[in-house]
Each structure stands twice: as structure tokens, then as C-alpha cells.
Protein backbone atom coordinates (compact mmCIF):
# COMPACT_ATOMS: atom_id res chain seq x y z
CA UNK A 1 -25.67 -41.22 3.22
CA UNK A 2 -22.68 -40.66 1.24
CA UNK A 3 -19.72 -40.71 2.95
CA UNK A 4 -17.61 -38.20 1.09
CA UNK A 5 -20.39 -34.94 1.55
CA UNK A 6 -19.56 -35.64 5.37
CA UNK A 7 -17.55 -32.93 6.85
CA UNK A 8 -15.34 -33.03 9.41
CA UNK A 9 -14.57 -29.95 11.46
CA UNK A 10 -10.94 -29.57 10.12
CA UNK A 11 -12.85 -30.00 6.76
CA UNK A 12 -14.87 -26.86 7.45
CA UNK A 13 -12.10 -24.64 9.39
CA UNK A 14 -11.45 -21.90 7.40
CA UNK A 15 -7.52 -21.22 6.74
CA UNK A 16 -5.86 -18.91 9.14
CA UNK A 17 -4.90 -16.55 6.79
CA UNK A 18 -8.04 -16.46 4.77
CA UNK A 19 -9.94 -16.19 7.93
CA UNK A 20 -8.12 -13.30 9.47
CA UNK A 21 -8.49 -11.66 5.87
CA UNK A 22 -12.34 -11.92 6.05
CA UNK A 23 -12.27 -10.39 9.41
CA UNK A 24 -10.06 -7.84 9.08
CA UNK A 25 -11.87 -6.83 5.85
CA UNK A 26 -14.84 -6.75 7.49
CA UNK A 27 -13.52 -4.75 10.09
CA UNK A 28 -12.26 -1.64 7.88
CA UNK A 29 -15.51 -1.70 6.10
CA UNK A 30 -17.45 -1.52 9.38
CA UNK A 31 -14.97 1.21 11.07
CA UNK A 32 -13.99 3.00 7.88
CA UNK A 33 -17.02 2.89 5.68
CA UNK A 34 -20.28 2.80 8.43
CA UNK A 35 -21.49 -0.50 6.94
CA UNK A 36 -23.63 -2.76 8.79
CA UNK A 37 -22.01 -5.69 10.39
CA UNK A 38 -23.92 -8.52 8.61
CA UNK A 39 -23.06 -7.33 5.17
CA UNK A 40 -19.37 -6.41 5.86
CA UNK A 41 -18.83 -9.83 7.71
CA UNK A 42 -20.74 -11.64 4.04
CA UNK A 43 -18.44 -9.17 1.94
CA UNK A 44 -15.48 -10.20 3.98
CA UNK A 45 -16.22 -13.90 3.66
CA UNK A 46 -17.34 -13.20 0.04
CA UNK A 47 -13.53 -11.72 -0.81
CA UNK A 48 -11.23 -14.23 1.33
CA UNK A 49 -13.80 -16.97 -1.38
CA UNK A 50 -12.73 -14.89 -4.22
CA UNK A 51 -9.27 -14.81 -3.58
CA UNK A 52 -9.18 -19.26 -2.48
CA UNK A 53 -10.82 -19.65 -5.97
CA UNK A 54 -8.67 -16.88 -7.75
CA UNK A 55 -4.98 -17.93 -6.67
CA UNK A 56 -5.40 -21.54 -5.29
CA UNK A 57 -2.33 -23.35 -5.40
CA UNK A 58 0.34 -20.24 -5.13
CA UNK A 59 2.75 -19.53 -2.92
CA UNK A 60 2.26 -15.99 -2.24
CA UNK A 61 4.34 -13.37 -0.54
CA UNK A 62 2.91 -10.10 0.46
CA UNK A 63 5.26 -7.07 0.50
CA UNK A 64 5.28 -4.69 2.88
CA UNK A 65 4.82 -2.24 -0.15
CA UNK A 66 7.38 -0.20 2.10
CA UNK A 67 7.94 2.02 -1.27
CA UNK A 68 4.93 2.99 -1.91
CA UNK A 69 4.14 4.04 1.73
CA UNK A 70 7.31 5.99 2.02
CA UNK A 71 6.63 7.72 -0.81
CA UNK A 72 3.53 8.69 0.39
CA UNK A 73 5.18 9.91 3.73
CA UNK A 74 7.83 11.97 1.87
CA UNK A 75 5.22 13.76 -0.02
CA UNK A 76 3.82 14.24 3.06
CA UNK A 77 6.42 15.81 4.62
CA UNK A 78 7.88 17.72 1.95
CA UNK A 79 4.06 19.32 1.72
CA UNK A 80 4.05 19.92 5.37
CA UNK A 81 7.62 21.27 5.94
CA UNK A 82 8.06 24.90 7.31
CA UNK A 83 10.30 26.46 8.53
CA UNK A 84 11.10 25.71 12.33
CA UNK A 85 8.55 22.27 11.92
CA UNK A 86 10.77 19.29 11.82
CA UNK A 87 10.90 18.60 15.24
CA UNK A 88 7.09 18.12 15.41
CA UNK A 89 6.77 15.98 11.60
CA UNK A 90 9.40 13.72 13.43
CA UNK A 91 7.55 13.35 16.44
CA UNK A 92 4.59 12.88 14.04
CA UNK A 93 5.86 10.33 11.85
CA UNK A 94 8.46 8.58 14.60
CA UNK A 95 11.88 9.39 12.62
CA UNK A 96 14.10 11.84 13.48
CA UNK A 97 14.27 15.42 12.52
CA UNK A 98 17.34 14.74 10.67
CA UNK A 99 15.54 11.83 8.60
CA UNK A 100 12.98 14.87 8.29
CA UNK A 101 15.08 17.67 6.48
CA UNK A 102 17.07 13.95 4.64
CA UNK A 103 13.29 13.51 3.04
CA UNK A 104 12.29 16.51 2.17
CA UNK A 105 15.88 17.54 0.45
CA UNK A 106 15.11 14.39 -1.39
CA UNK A 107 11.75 15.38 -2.71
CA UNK A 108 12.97 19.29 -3.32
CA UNK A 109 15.82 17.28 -5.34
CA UNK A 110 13.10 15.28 -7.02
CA UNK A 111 10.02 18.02 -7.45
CA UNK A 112 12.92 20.31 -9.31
CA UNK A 113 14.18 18.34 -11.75
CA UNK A 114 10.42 17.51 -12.63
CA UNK A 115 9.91 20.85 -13.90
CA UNK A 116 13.72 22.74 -14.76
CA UNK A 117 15.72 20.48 -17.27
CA UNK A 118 18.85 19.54 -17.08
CA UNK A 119 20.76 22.40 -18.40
CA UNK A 120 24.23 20.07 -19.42
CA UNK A 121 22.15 17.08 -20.49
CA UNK A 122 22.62 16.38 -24.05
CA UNK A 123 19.23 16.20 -26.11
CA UNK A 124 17.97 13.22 -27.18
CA UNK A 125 17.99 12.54 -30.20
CA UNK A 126 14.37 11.55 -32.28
CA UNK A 127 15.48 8.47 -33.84
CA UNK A 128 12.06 8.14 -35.96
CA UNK A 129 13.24 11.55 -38.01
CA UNK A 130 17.10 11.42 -37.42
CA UNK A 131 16.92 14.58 -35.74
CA UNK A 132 17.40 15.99 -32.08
């Protein structure tokens, strides 16, 4: 028997962090998607293998992606706002109804200059024809 196939249980513990992975993936697809429990736990264990043999060796950091879920929340609640509403979006989201009416005069800012132009911005100028 060679001595190097043999295993040791350290050898065959899974890393915490790919292990939670598998399990948590497994877990959405099973409470999110209705998938049987055998082939979410294989698909789990088949992704937190993928991503070992993708990015073995890095150092990896994952964000919160804080921007991209706050932007989804202030769409949110800019869609949502009515009149006489903040108080229960706050309670909702768990900010205050001041950080309510902050984000949606933020996205009324934003959705308005998206479709009325500057009318004091100079034009820019086409620099492929010389002309404005």
C-alpha cells in the first residue's frame, strides 16, 4: 500500500469556509428553488470544488457589496414612498423616517437629472467633427 494515497482525517476535512459555502448553497437551492436535497447538497459540494480549483492560492476578501444593496433599497423606497408612508418604510427597512425622506430626495435628485438636462451645463463638444 502506498503510503502517500493514505488519508488522514485532517487530510479529508473540508475547509471551513468552503464547507459552510457548500451548505449554505445547498440550503438556498433547497428553500428558494424546491430542489431535492441530494442534488442541492452534490451542487453545493460541486460549486465550493469549482471555486478550490478556480482561485486556489488567493487571498480573497468578500465585500459586503453594501452599494449595490443600498441601491437596491433606495429604489425601493423611492418606488414605495407616499405620502404619509415613511414611518412604516422605516419600520420596514430598520432606518429612520428621516433616513427615509434623506433616500428618496436622493433618488428624486438622481431619477431627474436622468431625464431633464442640465439647463447651464455647457455642451460638449464632438471632438471627432470639431463641433458641439
Amino acid at each position: 500500500m502506498n503510503v502517500d494515497l493514505v488519508e488522514s482525517n485532517a487530510d479529508i476535512r473540508r475547509h471551513e469556509l468552503l464547507a459552510d459555502m457548500a451548505e449554505q448553497a445547498a440550503r438556498h437551492l433547497i428553500e428558494k428553488h424546491g430542489i431535492e436535497e441530494a442534488i442541492a447538497l452534490d451542487a453545493g459540494n460541486n460549486l465550493a470544488d469549482f471555486l478550490s480549483t478556480h482561485w486556489h492560492g488567493q487571498n480573497i476578501y468578500i465585500v459586503s457589496d453594501a452599494a449595490f444593496k443600498l441601491s437596491k433599497r433606495d429604489l425601493e423606497i423611492y418606488q414605495r414612498m407616499e405620502r404619509g408612508n415613511a414611518q412604516e418604510i422605516a419600520k420596514e427597512m430598520g432606518i429612520s423616517y428621516v433616513r427615509v425622506y434623506q433616500v428618496y430626495r436622493r433618488v428624486l435628485k438622481a431619477m431627474r437629472a436622468k431625464v431633464q438636462p442640465d439647463l447651464f451645463k455647457a455642451p460638449e463638444k464632438d471632438l471627432s467633427t470639431g463641433s458641439e
